[in-house]
Structure formats: C-alpha cells, structure tokens
N, C-alpha and C. Protein backbone atom coordinates (compact mmCIF):
# COMPACT_ATOMS: atom_id res chain seq x y z
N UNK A 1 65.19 19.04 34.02
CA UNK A 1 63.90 18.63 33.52
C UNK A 1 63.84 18.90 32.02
N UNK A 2 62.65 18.35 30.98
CA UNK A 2 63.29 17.97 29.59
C UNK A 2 61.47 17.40 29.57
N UNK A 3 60.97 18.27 28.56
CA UNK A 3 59.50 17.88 28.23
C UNK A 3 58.88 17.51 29.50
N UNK A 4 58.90 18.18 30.92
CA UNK A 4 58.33 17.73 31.97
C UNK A 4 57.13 18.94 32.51
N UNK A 5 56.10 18.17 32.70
CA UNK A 5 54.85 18.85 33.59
C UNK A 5 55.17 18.87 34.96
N UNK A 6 55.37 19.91 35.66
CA UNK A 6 54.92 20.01 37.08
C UNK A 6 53.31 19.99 37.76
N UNK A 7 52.73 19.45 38.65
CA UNK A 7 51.80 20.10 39.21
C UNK A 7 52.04 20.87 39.94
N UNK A 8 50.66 21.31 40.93
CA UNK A 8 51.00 22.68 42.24
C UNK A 8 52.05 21.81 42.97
N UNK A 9 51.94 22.92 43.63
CA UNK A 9 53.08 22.03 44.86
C UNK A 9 54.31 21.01 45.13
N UNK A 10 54.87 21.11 43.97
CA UNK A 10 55.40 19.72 43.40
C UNK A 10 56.99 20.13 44.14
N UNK A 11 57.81 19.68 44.72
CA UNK A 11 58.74 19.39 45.25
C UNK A 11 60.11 18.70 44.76
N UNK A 12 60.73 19.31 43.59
CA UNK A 12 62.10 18.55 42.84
C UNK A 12 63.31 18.98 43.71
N UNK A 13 63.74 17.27 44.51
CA UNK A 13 65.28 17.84 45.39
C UNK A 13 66.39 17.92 44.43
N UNK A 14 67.70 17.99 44.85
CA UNK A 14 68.46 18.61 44.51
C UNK A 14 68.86 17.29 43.04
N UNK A 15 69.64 17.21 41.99
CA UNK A 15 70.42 16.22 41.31
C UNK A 15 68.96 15.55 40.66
N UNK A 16 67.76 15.90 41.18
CA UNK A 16 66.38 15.20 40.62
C UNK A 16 66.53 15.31 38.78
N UNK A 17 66.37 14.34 38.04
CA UNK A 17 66.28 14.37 37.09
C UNK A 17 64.49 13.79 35.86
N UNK A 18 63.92 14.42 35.27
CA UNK A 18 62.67 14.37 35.08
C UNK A 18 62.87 14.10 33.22
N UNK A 19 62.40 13.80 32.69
CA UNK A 19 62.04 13.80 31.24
C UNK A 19 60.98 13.11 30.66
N UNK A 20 60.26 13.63 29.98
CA UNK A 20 58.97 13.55 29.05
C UNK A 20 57.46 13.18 30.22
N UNK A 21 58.08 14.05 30.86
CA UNK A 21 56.51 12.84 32.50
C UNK A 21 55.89 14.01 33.17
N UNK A 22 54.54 13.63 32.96
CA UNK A 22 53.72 14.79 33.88
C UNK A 22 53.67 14.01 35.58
N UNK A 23 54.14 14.79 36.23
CA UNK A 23 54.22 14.92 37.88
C UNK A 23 52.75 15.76 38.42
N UNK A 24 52.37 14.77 38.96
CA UNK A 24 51.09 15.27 39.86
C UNK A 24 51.03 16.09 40.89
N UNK A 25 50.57 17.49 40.86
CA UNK A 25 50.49 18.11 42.26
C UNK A 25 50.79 17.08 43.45
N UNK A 26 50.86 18.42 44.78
CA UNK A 26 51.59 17.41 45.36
C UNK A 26 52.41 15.77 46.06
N UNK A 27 52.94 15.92 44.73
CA UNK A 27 54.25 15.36 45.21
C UNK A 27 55.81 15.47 45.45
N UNK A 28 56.82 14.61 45.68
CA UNK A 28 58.11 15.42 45.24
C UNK A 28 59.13 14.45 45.08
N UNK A 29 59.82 14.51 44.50
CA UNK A 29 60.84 14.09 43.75
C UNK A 29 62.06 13.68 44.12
N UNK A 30 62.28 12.51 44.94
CA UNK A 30 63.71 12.26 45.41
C UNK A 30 64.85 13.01 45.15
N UNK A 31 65.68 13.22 45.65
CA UNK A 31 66.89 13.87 44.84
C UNK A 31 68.04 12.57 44.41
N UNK A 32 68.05 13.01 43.53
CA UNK A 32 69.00 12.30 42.33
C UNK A 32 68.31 11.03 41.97
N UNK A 33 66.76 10.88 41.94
CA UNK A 33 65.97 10.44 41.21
C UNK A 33 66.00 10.70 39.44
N UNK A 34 65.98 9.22 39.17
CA UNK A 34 65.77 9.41 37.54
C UNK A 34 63.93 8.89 37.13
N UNK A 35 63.28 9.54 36.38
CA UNK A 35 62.17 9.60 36.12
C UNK A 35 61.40 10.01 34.91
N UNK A 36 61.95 8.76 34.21
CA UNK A 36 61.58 8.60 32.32
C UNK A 36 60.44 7.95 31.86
N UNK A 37 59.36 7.31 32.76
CA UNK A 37 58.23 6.98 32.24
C UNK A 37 57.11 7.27 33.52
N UNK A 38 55.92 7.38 32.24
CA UNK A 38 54.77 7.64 33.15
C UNK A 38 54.72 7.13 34.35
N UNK A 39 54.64 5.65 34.75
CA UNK A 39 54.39 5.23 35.41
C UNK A 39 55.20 5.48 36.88
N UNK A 40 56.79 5.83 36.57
CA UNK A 40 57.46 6.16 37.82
C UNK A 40 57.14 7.63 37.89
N UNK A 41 56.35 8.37 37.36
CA UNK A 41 56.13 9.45 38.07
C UNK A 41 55.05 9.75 38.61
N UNK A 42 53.95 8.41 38.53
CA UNK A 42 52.24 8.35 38.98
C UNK A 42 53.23 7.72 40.38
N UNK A 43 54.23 7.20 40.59
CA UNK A 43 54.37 6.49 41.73
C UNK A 43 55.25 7.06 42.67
N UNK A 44 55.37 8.40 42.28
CA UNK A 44 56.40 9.36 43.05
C UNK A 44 55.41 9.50 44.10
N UNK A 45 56.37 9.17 45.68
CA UNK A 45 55.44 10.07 46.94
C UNK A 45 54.64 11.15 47.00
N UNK A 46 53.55 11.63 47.91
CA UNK A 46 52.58 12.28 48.04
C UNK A 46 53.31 12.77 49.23
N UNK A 47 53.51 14.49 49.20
CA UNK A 47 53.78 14.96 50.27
C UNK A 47 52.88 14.89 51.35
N UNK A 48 53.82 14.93 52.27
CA UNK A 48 52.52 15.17 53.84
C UNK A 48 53.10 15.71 55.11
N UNK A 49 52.71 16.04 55.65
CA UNK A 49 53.28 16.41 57.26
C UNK A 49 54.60 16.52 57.27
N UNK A 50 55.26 14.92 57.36
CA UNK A 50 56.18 14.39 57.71
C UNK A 50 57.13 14.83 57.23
N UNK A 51 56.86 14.97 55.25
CA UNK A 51 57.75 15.63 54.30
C UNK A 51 58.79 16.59 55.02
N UNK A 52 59.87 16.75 55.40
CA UNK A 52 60.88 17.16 56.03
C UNK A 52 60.47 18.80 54.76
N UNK A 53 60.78 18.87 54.07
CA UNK A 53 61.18 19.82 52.60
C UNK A 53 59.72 20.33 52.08
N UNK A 54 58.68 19.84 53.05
CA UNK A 54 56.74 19.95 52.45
C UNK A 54 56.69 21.83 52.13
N UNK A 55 57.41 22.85 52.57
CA UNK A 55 57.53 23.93 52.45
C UNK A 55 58.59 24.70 51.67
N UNK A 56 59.00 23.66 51.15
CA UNK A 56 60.45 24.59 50.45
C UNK A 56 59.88 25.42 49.36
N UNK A 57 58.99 25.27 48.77
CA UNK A 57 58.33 26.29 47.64
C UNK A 57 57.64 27.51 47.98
N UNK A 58 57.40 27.61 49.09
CA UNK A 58 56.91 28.69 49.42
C UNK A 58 57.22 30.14 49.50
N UNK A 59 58.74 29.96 49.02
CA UNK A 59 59.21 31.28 48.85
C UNK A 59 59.18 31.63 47.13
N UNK A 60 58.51 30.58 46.71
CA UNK A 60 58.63 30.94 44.93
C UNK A 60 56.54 31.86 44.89
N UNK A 61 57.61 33.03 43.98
CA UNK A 61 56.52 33.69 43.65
C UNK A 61 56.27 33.80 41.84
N UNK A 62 56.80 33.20 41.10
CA UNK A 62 56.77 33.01 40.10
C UNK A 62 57.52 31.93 39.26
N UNK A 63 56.93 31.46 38.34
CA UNK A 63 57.79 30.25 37.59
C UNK A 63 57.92 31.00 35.87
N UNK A 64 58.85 30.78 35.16
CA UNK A 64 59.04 31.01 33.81
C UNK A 64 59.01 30.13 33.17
N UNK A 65 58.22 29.80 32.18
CA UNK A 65 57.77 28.63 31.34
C UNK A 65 59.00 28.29 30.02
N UNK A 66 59.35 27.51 30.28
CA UNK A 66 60.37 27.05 29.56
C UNK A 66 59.84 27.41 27.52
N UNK A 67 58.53 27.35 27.55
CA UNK A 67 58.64 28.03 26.09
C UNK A 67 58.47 29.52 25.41
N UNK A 68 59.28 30.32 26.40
CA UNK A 68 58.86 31.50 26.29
C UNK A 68 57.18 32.09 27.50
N UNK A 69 56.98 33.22 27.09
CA UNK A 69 56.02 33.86 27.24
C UNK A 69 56.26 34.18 28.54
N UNK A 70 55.25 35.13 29.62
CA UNK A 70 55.15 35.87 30.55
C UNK A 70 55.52 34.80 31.73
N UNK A 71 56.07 35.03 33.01
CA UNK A 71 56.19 34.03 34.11
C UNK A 71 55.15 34.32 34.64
N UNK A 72 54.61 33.01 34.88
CA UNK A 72 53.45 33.05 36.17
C UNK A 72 53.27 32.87 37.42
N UNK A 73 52.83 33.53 37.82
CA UNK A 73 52.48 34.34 39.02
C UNK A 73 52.00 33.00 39.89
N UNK A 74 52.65 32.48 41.54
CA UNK A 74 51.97 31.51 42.04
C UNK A 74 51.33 32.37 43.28
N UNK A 75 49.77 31.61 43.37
CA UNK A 75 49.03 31.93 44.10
C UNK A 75 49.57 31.51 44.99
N UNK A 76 48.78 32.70 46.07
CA UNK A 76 49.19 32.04 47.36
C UNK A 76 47.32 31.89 48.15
C-alpha cells in the first residue's frame, strides 16, 4: 500500500496492491488486486456473511501509521 486510506474493517488479501485510494470501511480487497483510482476502490466488495476471510482482523489489536507517531489501538 502507497498513499492509501483504510477504513474499519477493511480486509487486504494476500499480493493485494493499493495506491493513492481511500478504501471504505467494510470492505476487502481481492488478493492480487491492483487498485489505482478512486473509482475501483468505491467499487471494491462489501463484506458480508458469506465473506469466507469477514474475520481475519480480529486478531489485530493495533495498527502503526505509516507516518510515524503512536500505533493505534483497535476497538473492540
């Protein structure tokens, strides 16, 4: 990832590649998806049920912000 916004819940599989695009809470990210303009990342799937992977984040208790400063803490 490369100038990229995550939302909550957001789901990047494996080889997923992201640059300059804000990603909307939940959704998630094909793996070995390429995703360089706005528009293919307003059109990335909406997790749900079905989502095989809808839980894989749940073991993250913190993220580190790529420009420095403190990691933040994910609610649970």
């Amino acid at each position: 990832m490369f100038r990229t916004e995550l939302g909550d819940h957001v789901v990047v599989e494996p080889g997923a590649k992201l640059i300059g695009v804000k990603v909307a809470s939940g959704r998630y990210v094909p793996a070995l998806a390429l995703v360089t303009t706005q528009e293919q990342a307003d059109a990335l799937p909406f997790i749900t049920s079905a989502y095989l992977y809808r839980n894989l984040n749940d073991g993250v208790v913190s993220v580190q912000p790529a420009r420095g400063g403190p990691p933040k803490q994910i609610g649970r």
